[in-house]
C-alpha atoms as a PDB file:
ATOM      1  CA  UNK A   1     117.568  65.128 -37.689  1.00  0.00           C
ATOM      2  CA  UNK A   2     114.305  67.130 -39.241  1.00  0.00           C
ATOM      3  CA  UNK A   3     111.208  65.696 -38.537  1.00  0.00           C
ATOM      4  CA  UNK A   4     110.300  63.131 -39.558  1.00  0.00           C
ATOM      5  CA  UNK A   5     113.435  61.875 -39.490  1.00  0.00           C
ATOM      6  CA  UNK A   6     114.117  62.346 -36.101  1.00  0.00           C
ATOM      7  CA  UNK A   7     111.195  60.092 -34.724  1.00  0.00           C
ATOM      8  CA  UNK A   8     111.594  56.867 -37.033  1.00  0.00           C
ATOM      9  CA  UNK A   9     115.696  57.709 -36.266  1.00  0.00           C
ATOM     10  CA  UNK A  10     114.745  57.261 -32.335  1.00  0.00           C
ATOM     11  CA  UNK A  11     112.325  54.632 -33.037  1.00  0.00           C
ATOM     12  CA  UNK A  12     115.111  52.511 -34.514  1.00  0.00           C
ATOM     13  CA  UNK A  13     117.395  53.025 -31.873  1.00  0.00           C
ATOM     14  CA  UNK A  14     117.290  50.420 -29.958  1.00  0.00           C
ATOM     15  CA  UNK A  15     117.476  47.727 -33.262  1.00  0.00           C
ATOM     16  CA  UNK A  16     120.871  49.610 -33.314  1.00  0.00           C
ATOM     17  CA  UNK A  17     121.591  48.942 -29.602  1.00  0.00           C
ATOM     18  CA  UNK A  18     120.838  45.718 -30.350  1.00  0.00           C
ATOM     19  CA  UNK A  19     123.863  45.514 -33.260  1.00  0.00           C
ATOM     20  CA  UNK A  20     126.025  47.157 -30.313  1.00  0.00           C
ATOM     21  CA  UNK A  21     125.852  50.740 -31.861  1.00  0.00           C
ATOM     22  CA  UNK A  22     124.877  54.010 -30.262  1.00  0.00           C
ATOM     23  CA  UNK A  23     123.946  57.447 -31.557  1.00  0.00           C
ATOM     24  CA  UNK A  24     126.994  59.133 -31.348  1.00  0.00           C
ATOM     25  CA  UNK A  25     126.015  62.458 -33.648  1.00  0.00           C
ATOM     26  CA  UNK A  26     122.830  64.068 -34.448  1.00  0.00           C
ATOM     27  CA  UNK A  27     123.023  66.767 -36.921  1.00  0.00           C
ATOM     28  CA  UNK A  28     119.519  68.287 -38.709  1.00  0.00           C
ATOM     29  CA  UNK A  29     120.472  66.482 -41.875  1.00  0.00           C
ATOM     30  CA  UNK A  30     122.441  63.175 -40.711  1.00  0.00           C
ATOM     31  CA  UNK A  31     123.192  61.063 -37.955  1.00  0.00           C
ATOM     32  CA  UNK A  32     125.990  58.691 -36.933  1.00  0.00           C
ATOM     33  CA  UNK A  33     125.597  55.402 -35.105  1.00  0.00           C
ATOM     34  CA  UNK A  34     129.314  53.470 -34.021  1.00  0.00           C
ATOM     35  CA  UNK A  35     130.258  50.654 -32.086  1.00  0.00           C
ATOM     36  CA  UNK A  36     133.432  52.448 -31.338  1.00  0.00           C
ATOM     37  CA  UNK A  37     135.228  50.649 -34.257  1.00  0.00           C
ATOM     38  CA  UNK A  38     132.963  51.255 -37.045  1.00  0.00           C
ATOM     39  CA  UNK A  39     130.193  53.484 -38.106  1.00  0.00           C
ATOM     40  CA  UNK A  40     127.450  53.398 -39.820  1.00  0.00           C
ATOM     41  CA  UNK A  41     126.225  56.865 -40.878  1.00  0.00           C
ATOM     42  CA  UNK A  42     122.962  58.261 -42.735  1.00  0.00           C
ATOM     43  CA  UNK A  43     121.937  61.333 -44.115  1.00  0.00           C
ATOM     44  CA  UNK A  44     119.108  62.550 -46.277  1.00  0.00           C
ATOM     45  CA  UNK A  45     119.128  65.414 -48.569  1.00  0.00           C
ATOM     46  CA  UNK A  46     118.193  69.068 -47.778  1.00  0.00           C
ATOM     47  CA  UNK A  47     115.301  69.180 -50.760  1.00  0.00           C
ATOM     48  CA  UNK A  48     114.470  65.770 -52.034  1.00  0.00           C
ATOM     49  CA  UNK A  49     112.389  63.795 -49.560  1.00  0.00           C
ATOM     50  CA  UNK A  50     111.888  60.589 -48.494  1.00  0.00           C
ATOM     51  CA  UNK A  51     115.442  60.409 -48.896  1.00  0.00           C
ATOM     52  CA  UNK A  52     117.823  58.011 -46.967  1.00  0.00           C
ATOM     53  CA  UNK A  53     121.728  57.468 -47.704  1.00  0.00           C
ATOM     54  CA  UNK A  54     124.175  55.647 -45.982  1.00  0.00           C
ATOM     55  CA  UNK A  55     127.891  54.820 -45.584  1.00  0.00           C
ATOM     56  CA  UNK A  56     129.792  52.453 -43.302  1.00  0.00           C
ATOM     57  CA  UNK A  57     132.668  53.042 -42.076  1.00  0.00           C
ATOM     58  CA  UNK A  58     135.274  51.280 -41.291  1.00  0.00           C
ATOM     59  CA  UNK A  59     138.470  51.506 -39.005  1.00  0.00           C
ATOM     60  CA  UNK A  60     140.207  52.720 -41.644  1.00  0.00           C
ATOM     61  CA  UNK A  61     138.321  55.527 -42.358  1.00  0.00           C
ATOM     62  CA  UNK A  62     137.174  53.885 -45.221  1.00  0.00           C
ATOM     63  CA  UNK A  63     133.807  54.264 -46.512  1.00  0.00           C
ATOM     64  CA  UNK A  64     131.350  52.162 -48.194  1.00  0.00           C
ATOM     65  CA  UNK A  65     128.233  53.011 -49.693  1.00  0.00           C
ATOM     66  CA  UNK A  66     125.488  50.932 -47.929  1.00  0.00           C
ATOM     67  CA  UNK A  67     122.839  50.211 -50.721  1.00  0.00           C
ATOM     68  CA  UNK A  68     125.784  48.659 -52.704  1.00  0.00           C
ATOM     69  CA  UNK A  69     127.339  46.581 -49.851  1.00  0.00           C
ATOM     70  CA  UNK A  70     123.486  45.375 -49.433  1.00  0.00           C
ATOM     71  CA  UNK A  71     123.747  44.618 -53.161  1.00  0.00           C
ATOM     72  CA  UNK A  72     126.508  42.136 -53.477  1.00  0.00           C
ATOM     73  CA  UNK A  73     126.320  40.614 -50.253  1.00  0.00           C
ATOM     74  CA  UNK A  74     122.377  39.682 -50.634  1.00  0.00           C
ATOM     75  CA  UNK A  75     121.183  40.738 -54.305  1.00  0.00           C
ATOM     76  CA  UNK A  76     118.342  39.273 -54.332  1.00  0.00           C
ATOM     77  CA  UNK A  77     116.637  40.391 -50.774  1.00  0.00           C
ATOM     78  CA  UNK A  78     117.988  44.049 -52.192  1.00  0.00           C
ATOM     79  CA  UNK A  79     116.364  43.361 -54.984  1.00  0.00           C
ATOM     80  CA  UNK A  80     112.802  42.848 -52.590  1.00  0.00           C
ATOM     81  CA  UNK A  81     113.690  45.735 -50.715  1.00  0.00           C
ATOM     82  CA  UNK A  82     114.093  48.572 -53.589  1.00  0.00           C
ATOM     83  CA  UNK A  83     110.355  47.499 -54.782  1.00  0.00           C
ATOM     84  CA  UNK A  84     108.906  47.382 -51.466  1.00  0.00           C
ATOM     85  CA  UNK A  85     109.955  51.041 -51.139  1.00  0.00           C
ATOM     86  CA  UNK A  86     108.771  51.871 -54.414  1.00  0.00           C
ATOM     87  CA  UNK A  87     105.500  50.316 -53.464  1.00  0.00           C
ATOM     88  CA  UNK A  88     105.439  53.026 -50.403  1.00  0.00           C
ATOM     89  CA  UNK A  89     106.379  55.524 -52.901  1.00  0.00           C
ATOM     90  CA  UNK A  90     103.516  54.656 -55.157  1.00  0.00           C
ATOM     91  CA  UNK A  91     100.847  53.983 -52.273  1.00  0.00           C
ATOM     92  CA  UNK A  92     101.220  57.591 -50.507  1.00  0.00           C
ATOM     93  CA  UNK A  93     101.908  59.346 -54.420  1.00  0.00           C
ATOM     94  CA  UNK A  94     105.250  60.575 -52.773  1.00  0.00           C
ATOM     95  CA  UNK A  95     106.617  61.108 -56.500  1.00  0.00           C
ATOM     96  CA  UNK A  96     102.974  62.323 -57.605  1.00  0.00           C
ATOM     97  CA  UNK A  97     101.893  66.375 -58.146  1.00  0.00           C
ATOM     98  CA  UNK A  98      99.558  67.342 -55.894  1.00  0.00           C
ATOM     99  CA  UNK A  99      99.348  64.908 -53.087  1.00  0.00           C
ATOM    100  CA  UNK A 100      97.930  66.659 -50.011  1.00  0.00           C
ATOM    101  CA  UNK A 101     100.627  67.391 -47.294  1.00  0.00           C
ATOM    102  CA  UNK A 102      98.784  65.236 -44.930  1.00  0.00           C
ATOM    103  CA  UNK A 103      99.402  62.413 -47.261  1.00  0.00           C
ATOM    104  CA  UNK A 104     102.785  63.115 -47.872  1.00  0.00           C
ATOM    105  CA  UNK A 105     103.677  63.777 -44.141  1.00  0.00           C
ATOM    106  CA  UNK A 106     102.323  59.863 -43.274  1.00  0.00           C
ATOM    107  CA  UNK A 107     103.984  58.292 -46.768  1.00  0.00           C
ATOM    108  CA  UNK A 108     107.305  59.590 -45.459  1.00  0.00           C
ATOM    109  CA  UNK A 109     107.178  58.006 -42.196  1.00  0.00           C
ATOM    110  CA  UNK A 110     106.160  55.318 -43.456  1.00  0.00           C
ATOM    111  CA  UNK A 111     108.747  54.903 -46.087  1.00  0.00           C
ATOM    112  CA  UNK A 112     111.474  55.718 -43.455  1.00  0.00           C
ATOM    113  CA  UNK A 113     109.942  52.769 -40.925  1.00  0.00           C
ATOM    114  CA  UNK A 114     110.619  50.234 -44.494  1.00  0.00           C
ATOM    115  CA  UNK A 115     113.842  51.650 -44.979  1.00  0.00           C
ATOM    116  CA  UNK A 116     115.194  51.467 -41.441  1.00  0.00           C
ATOM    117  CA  UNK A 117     113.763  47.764 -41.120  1.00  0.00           C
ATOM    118  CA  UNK A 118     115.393  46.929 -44.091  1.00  0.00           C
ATOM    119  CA  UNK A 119     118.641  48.214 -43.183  1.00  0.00           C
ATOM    120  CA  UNK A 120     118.601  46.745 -39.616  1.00  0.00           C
ATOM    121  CA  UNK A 121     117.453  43.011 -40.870  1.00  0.00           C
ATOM    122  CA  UNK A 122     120.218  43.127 -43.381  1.00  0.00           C
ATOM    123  CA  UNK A 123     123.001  44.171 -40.777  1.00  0.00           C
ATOM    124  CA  UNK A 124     121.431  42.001 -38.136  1.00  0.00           C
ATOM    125  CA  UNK A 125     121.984  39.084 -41.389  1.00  0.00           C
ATOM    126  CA  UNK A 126     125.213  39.535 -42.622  1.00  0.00           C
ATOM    127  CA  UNK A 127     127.097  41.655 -39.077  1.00  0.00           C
ATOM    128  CA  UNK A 128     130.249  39.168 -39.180  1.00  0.00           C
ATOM    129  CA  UNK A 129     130.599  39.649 -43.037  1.00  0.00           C
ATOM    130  CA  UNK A 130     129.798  43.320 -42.992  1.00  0.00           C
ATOM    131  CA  UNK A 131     132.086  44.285 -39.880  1.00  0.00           C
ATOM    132  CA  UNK A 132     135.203  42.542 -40.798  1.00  0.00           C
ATOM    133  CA  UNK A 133     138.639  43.468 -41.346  1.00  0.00           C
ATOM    134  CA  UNK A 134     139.418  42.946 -43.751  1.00  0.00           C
ATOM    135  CA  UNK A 135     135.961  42.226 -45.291  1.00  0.00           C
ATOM    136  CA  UNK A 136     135.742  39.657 -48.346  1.00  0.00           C
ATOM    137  CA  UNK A 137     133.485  43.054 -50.428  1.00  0.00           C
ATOM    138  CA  UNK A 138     136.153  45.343 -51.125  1.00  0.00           C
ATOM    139  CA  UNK A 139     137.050  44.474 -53.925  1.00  0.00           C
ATOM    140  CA  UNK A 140     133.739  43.639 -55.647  1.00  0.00           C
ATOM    141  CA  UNK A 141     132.716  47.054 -54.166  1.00  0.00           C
ATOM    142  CA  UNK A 142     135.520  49.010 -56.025  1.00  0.00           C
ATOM    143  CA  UNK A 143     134.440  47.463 -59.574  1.00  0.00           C
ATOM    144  CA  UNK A 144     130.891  47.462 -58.656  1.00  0.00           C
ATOM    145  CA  UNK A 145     131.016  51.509 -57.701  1.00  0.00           C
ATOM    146  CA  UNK A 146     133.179  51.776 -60.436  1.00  0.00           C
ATOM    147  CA  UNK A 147     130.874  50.433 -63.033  1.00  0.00           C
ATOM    148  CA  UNK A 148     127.915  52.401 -61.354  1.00  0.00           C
ATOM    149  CA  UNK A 149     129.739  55.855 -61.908  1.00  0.00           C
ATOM    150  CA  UNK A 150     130.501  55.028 -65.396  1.00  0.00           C
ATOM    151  CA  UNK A 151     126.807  54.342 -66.029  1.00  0.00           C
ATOM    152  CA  UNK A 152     125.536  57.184 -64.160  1.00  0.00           C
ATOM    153  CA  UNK A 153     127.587  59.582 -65.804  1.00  0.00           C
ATOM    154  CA  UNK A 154     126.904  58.400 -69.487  1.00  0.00           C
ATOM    155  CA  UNK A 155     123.126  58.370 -68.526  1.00  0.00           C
ATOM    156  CA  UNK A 156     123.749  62.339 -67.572  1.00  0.00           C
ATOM    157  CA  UNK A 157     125.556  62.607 -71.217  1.00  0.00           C
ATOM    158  CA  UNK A 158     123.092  60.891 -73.228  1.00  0.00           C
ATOM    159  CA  UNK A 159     119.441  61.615 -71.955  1.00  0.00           C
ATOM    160  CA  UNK A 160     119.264  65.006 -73.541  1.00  0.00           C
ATOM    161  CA  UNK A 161     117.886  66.726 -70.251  1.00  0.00           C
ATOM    162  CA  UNK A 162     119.560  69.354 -68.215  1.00  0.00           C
ATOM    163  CA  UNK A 163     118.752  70.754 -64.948  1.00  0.00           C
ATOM    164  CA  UNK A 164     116.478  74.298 -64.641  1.00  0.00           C
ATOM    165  CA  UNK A 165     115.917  75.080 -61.640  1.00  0.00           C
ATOM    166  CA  UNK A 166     114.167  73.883 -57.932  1.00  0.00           C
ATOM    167  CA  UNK A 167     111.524  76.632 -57.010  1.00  0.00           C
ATOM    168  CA  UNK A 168     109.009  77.036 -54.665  1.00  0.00           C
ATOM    169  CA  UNK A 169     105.236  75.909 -56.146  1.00  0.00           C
ATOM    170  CA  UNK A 170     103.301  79.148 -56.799  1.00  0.00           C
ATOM    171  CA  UNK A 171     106.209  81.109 -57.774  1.00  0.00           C
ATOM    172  CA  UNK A 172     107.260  82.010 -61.347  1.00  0.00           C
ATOM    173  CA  UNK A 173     108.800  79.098 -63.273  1.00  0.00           C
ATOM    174  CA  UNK A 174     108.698  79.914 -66.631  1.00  0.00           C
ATOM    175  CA  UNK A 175     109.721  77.776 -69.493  1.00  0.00           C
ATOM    176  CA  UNK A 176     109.389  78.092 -73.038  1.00  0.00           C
ATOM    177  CA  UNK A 177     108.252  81.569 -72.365  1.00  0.00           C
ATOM    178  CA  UNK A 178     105.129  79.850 -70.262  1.00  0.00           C
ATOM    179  CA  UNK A 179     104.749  79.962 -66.807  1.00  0.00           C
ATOM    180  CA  UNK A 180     104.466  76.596 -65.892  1.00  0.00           C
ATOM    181  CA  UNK A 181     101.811  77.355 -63.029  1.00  0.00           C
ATOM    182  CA  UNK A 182      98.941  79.156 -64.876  1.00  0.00           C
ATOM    183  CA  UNK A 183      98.539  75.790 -67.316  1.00  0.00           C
ATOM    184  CA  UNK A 184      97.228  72.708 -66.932  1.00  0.00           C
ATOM    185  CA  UNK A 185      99.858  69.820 -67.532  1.00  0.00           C
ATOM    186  CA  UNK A 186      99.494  67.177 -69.229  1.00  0.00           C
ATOM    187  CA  UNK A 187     101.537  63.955 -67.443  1.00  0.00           C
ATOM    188  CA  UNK A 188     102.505  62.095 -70.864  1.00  0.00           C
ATOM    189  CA  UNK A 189     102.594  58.406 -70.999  1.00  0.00           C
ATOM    190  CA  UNK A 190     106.213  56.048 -70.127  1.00  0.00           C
ATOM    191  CA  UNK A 191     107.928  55.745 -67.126  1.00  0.00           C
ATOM    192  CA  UNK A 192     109.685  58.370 -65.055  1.00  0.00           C
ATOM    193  CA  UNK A 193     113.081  59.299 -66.099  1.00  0.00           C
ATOM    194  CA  UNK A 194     115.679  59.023 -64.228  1.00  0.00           C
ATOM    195  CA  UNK A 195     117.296  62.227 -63.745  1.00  0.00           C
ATOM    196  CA  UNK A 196     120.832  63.573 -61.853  1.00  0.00           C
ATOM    197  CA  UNK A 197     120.088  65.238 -58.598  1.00  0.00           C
ATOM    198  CA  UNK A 198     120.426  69.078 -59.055  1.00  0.00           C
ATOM    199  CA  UNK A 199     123.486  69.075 -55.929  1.00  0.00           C
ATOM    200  CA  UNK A 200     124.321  65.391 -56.307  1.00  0.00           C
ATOM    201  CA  UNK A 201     124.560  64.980 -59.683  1.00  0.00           C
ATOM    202  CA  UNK A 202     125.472  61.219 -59.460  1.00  0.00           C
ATOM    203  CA  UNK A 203     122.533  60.649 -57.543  1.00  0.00           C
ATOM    204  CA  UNK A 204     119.384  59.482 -59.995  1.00  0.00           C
ATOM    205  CA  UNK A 205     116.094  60.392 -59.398  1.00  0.00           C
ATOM    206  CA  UNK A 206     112.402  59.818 -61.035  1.00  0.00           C
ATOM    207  CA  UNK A 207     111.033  62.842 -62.758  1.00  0.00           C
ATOM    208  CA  UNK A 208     107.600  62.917 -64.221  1.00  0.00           C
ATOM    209  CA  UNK A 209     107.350  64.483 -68.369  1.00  0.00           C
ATOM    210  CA  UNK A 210     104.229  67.272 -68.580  1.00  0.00           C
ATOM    211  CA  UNK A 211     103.521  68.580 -71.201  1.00  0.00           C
ATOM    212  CA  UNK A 212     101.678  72.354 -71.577  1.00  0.00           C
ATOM    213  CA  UNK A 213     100.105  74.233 -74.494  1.00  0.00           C
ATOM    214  CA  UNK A 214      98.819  78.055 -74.808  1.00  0.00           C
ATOM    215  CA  UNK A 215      97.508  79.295 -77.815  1.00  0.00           C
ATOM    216  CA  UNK A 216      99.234  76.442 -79.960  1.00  0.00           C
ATOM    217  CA  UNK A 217     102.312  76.961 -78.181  1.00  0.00           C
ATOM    218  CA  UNK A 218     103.510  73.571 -76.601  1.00  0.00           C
ATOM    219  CA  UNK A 219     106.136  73.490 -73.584  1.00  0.00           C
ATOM    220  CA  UNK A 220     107.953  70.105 -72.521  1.00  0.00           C
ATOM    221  CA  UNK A 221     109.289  69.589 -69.321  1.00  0.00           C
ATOM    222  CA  UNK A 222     110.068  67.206 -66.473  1.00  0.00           C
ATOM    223  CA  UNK A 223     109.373  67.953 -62.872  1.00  0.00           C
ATOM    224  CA  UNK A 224     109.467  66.203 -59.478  1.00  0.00           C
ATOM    225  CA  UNK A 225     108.296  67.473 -55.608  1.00  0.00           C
ATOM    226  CA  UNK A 226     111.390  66.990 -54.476  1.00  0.00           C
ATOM    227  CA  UNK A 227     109.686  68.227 -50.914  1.00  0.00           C
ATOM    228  CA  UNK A 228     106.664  69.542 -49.890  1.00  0.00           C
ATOM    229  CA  UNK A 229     105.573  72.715 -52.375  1.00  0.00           C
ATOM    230  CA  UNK A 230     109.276  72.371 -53.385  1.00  0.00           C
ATOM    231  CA  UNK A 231     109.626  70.999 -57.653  1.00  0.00           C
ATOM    232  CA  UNK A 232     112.794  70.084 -59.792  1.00  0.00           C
ATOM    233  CA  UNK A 233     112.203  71.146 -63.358  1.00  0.00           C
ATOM    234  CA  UNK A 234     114.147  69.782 -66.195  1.00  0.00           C
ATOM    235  CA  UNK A 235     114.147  70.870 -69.797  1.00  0.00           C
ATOM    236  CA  UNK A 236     115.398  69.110 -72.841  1.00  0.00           C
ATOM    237  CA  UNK A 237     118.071  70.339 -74.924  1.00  0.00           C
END
């Protein structure tokens, strides 16, 4: 996988091993780890970073999201684990504007480390219930995912904002008739929202409101480094 993906993949390795699973594919954007009867296989996205997904798989060829499997078989140690990786998030400013690519470099590794330990403790936990066939989550899991795809999808209906565009930072984004990079923005006050990603548009993401004025002219938006020098912009209908 890209760096740094590829190191804290390697690094976690052998906690795999461990679980009796190998690295069976390496690709620059996902890799596959399988016991030879199931799979467990992660991915991040091409733009938005840190970003790591993953699906088991089972003998089948059934898949199953991993966050939500972690979800009903341990809710409350998920529960931990999403606000210890928002703590990274917040520590390195991995959702902020203008943290130095030094900064972000180290807050992704480090994220990834949390993420992997998390995911390794939890199948190291719960292996016999999470690798059996057949397992006692399916059908949670199909009213669970269900439910979640509902919500997600009204959320996209209802929050008023629609995707603009992902550019590089420096070069012209103009909104409102303002290009976004010759003002200072104002971050205004509330939490992020939580927007659909621009290719995965079930996928939810936190987006920061600015706010930018010239000459009495005032421009709303929401953005997000989705990677280094890389921004999602939103606008409101």
């Amino acid at each position: 996988m890209i760096e740094p993906y590829e190191t804290e993949m390697r690094n976690a390795s052998h906690g795999f091993s461990k679980l009796g699973f190998s690295l069976v594919q390496n690709a620059e954007y996902s890799a596959t780890f399988s016991d030879g009867t199931y799979s467990i296989e992660l991915s991040t996205d091409r733009y938005r970073h840190p970003e790591l997904c993953g699906v088991i798989r089972d003998p089948s060829g059934k898949q199953f999201e991993i966050g939500l499997v972690r979800q009903i078989l341990d809710p409350v140690q998920r529960g931990e684990d999403i606000a210890a990786l928002q703590a990274a998030r917040q520590r390195f400013g991995l959702d902020e504007r203008g943290t130095s690519t030094e900064m972000r470099s180290q807050g992704i590794g480090e994220y990834l480390r949390v993420a992997l330990d998390q995911l390794l403790r939890f199948l190291a936990a719960h292996r016999e219930r999470v690798f059996a066939s057949p397992n006692e989550y399916e059908a949670d899991y199909m009213v669970k995912s269900y439910a979640l795809m509902s919500k997600m999808i009204k959320v996209r209906e209802t929050n008023g904002w629609k995707a603009a565009a992902v550019v590089i930072e420096g070069r012209p984004m103009v909104i409102g008739g303002l290009n976004v990079w010759n003002h200072v923005w104002k971050r205004l006050p509330g939490p992020a929202l939580q927007l659909p990603h621009l290719s995965y548009p079930l996928q939810l993401h936190p987006m920061t409101v600015y706010e930018i004025t010239d000459r009495g002219e005032c421009v709303r938006f929401a953005a997000g480094e989705v990677s280094a020098n890389v921004w999602a912009f939103y606008v409101h209908d």
